[in-house]
Protein backbone atom coordinates (compact mmCIF):
# COMPACT_ATOMS: atom_id res chain seq x y z
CA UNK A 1 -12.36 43.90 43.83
CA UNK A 2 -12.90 40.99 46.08
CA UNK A 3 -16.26 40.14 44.82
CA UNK A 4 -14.94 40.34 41.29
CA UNK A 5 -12.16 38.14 41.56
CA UNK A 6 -12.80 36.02 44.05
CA UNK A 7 -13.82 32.75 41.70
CA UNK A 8 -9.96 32.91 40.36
CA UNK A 9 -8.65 33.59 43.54
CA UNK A 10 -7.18 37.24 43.13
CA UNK A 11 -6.19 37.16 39.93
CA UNK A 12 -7.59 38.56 36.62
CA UNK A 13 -8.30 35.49 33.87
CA UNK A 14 -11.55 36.63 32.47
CA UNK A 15 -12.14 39.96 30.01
CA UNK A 16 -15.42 40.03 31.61
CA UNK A 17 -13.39 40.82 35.01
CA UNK A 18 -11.87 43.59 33.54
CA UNK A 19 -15.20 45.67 31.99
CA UNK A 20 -16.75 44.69 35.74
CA UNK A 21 -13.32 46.37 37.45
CA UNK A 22 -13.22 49.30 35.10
CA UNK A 23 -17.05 49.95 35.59
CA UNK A 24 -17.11 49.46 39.56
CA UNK A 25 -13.38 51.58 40.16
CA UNK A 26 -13.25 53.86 37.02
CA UNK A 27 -17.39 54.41 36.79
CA UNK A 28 -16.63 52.87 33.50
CA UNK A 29 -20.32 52.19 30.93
CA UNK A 30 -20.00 49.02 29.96
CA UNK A 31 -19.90 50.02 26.52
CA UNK A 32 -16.79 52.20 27.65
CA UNK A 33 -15.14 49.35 29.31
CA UNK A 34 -15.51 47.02 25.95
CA UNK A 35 -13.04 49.41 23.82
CA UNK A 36 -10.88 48.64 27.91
CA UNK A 37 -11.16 44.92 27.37
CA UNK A 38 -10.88 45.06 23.34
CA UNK A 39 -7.98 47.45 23.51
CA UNK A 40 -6.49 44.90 25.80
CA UNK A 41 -7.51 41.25 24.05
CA UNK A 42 -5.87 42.57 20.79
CA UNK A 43 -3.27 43.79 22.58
CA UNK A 44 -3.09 47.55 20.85
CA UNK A 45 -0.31 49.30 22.97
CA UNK A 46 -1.53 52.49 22.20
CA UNK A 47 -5.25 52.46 22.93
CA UNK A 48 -3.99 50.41 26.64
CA UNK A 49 -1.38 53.54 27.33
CA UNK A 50 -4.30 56.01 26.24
CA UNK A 51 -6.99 54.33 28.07
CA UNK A 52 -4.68 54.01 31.05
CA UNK A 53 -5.09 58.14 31.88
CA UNK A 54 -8.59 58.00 31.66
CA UNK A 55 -9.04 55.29 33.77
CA UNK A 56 -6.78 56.77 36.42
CA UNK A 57 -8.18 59.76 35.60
CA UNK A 58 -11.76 58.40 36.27
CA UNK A 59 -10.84 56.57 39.50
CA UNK A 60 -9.57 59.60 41.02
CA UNK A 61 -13.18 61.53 40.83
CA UNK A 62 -15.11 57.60 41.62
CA UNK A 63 -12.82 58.58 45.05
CA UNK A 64 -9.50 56.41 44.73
CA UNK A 65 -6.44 57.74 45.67
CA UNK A 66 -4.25 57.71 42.30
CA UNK A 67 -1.72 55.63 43.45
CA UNK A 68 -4.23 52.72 43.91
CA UNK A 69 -5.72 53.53 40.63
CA UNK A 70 -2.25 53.56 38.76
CA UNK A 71 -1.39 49.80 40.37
CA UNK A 72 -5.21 48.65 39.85
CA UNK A 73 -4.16 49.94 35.93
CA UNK A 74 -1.17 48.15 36.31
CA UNK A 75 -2.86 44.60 37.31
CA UNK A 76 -5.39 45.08 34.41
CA UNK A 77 -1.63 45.96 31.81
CA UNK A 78 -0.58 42.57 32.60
CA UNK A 79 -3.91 40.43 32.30
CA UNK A 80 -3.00 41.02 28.37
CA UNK A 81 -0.53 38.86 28.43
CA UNK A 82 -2.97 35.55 28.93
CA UNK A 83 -6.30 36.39 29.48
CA UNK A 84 -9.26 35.28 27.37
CA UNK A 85 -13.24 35.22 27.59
CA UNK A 86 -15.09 33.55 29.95
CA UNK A 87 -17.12 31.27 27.61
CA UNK A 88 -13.73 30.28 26.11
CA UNK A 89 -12.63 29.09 29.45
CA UNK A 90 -15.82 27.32 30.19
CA UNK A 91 -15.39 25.60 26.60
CA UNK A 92 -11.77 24.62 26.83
CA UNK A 93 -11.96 23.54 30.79
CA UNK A 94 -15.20 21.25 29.43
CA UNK A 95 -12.85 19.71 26.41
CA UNK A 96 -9.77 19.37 28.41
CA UNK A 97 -12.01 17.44 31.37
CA UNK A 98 -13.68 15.35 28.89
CA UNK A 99 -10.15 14.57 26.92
CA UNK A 100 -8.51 13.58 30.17
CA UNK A 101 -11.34 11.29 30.99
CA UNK A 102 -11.04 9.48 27.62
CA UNK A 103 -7.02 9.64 27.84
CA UNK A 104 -7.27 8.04 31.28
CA UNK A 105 -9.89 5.25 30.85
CA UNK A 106 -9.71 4.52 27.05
CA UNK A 107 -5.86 5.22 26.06
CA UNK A 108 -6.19 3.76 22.69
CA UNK A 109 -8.83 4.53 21.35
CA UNK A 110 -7.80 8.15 22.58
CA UNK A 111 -4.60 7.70 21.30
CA UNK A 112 -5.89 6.71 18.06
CA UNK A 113 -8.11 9.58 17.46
CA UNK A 114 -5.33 11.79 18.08
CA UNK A 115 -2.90 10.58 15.62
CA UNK A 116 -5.67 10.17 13.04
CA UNK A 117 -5.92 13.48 13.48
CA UNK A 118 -2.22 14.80 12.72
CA UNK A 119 -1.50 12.03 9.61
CA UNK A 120 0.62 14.11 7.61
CA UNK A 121 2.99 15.66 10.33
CA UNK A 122 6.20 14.54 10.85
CA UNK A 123 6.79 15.94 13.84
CA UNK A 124 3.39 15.46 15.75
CA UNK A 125 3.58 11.70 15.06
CA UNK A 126 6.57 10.94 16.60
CA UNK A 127 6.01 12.70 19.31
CA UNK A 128 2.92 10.72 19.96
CA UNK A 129 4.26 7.59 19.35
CA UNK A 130 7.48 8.31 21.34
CA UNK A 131 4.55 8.77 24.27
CA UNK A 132 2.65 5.40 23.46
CA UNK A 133 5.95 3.74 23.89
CA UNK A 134 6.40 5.49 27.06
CA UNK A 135 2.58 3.75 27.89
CA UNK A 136 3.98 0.54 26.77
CA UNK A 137 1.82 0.74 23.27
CA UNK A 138 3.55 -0.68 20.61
CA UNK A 139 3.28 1.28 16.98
CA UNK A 140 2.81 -1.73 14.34
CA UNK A 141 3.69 -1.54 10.91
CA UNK A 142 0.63 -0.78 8.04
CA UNK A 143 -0.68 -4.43 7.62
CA UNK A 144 -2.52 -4.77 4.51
CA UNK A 145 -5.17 -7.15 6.22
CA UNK A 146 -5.48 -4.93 9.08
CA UNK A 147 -4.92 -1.60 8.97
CA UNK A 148 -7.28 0.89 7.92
CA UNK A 149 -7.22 4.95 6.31
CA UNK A 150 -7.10 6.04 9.98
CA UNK A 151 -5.07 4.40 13.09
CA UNK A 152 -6.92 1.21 14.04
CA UNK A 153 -5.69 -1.13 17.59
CA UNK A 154 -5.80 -4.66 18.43
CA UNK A 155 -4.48 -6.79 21.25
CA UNK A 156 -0.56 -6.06 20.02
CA UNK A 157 -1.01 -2.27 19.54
CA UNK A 158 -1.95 0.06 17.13
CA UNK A 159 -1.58 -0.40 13.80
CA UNK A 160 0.01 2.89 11.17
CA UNK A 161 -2.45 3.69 9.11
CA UNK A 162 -2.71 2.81 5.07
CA UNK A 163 -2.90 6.56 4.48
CA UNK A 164 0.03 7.66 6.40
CA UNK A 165 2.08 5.63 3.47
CA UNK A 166 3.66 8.21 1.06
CA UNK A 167 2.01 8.67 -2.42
CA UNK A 168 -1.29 5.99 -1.76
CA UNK A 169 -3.78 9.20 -0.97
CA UNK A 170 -7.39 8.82 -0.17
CA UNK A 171 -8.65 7.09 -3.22
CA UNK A 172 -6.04 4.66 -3.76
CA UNK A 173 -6.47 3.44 -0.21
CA UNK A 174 -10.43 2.96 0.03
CA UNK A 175 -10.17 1.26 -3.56
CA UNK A 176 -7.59 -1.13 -1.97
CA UNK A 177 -10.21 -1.23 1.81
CA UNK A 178 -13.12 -2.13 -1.28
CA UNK A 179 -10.67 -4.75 -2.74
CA UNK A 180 -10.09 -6.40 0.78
CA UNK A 181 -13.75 -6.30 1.68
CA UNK A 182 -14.32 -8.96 -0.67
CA UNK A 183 -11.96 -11.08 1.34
CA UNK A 184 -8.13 -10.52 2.73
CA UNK A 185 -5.48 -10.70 1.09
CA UNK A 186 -4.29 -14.40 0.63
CA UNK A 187 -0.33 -14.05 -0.62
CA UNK A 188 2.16 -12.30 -1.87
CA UNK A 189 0.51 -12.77 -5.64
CA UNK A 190 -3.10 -13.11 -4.31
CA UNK A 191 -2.23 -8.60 -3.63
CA UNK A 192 -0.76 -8.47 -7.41
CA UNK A 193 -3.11 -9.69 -8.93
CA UNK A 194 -6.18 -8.29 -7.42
CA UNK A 195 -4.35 -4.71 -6.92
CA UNK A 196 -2.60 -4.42 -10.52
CA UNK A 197 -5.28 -2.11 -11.70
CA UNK A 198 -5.55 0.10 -8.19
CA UNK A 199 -1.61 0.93 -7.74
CA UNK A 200 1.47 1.49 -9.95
CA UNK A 201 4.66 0.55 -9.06
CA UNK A 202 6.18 3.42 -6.74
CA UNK A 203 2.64 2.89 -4.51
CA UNK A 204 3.71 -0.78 -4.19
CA UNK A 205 7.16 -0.38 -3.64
CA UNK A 206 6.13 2.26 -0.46
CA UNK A 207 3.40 -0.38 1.25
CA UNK A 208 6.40 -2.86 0.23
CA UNK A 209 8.88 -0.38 2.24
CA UNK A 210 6.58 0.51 4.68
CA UNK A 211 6.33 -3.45 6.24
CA UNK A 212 2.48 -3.53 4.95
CA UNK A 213 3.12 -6.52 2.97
CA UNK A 214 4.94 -8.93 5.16
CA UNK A 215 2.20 -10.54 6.50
């Protein structure tokens, strides 16, 4: 099997490895060793423990003695337990290269991508800001001058973002981004009274809660 698995050093991480091992050992088609490798991906116990005698079955006439054919069967059992497709691995090894590059060299940016992407979950978020503490990245309060629908960084950190605020939703927020295009917000009553027709009262009280309007 050397030339099989010899790119992941010995072991079995590709499906494609296993319709090459069950057509070189077992004299497996390849159409025959897809129902192998599909039985296996999809992990259906019953078509593995069926297929299992007929590829020890097979191995014995390709030649092998059956002892190597039940342990080859044995290597192949346990494969289902992580294995995926080659192209998979290609794709996620490219991502995860390309992910650590941007984590590495442009950390907030990265960072802010990342929790843009999980607004809405509790759990996700703090665990990603407990880690840009750990990077010495501060987390800043919404600011209604500066922060934005998605996570947005300066000099002093990042900044939470206007949508992450309980009960503002999409619209309300790129009304109030429109309203603050036209020029920030001046004051305390300078927000009132340009925002009095964009938010009720429970939306102001959460930016008020949420530190957005102290600045």
């Amino acid at each position: 099997l050397k030339d099989i698995l010899e790119e992941t050093y010995g072991i079995i991480v590709f499906q494609e490895q296993i319709m090459l091992i069950a057509r070189k050992f077992a004299g497996y088609s390849l159409g025959q060793a897809d129902i192998l490798r599909r039985a296996i991906s999809k992990k259906k116990q019953e078509l593995i423990k069926s297929e299992r005698e007929k590829f020890i079955s097979c191995s014995i006439k390709n030649g092998y003695p059956e002892a190597k054919a039940k342990e080859i069967y044995d290597y192949i059992e346990k494969f289902a337990n992580y294995g995926f497709n080659k192209s998979h691995g290609v794709a996620y090894a490219m991502i995860a290269y390309q992910m650590a590059y941007l984590k590495t060299y442009y950390y907030k940016s990265f960072m802010c991508a990342l929790m843009t992407n999980n607004i809405g979950s509790i759990n996700s978020t703090i665990k990603y800001i407990m880690e840009c503490k750990k990077n010495k990245i501060d987390i800043l309060v919404p600011n209604i001058n500066k922060s934005n629908r998605v996570y947005v960084y300066d000099d002093k950190g990042l900044y939470y973002p206007l949508l992450g605020i309980n009960n503002l939703g999409e619209v309300v927020v790129n009304e109030l981004l429109i309203e603050r295009s036209k020029g920030l917000f001046e004051s305390y009553d300078d927000f009132v009274g340009r925002t009095s027709n964009i938010i009720n009262k429970k939306q102001f009280v959460n930016l008020v809660n949420a530190g957005a309007l102290d600045c």
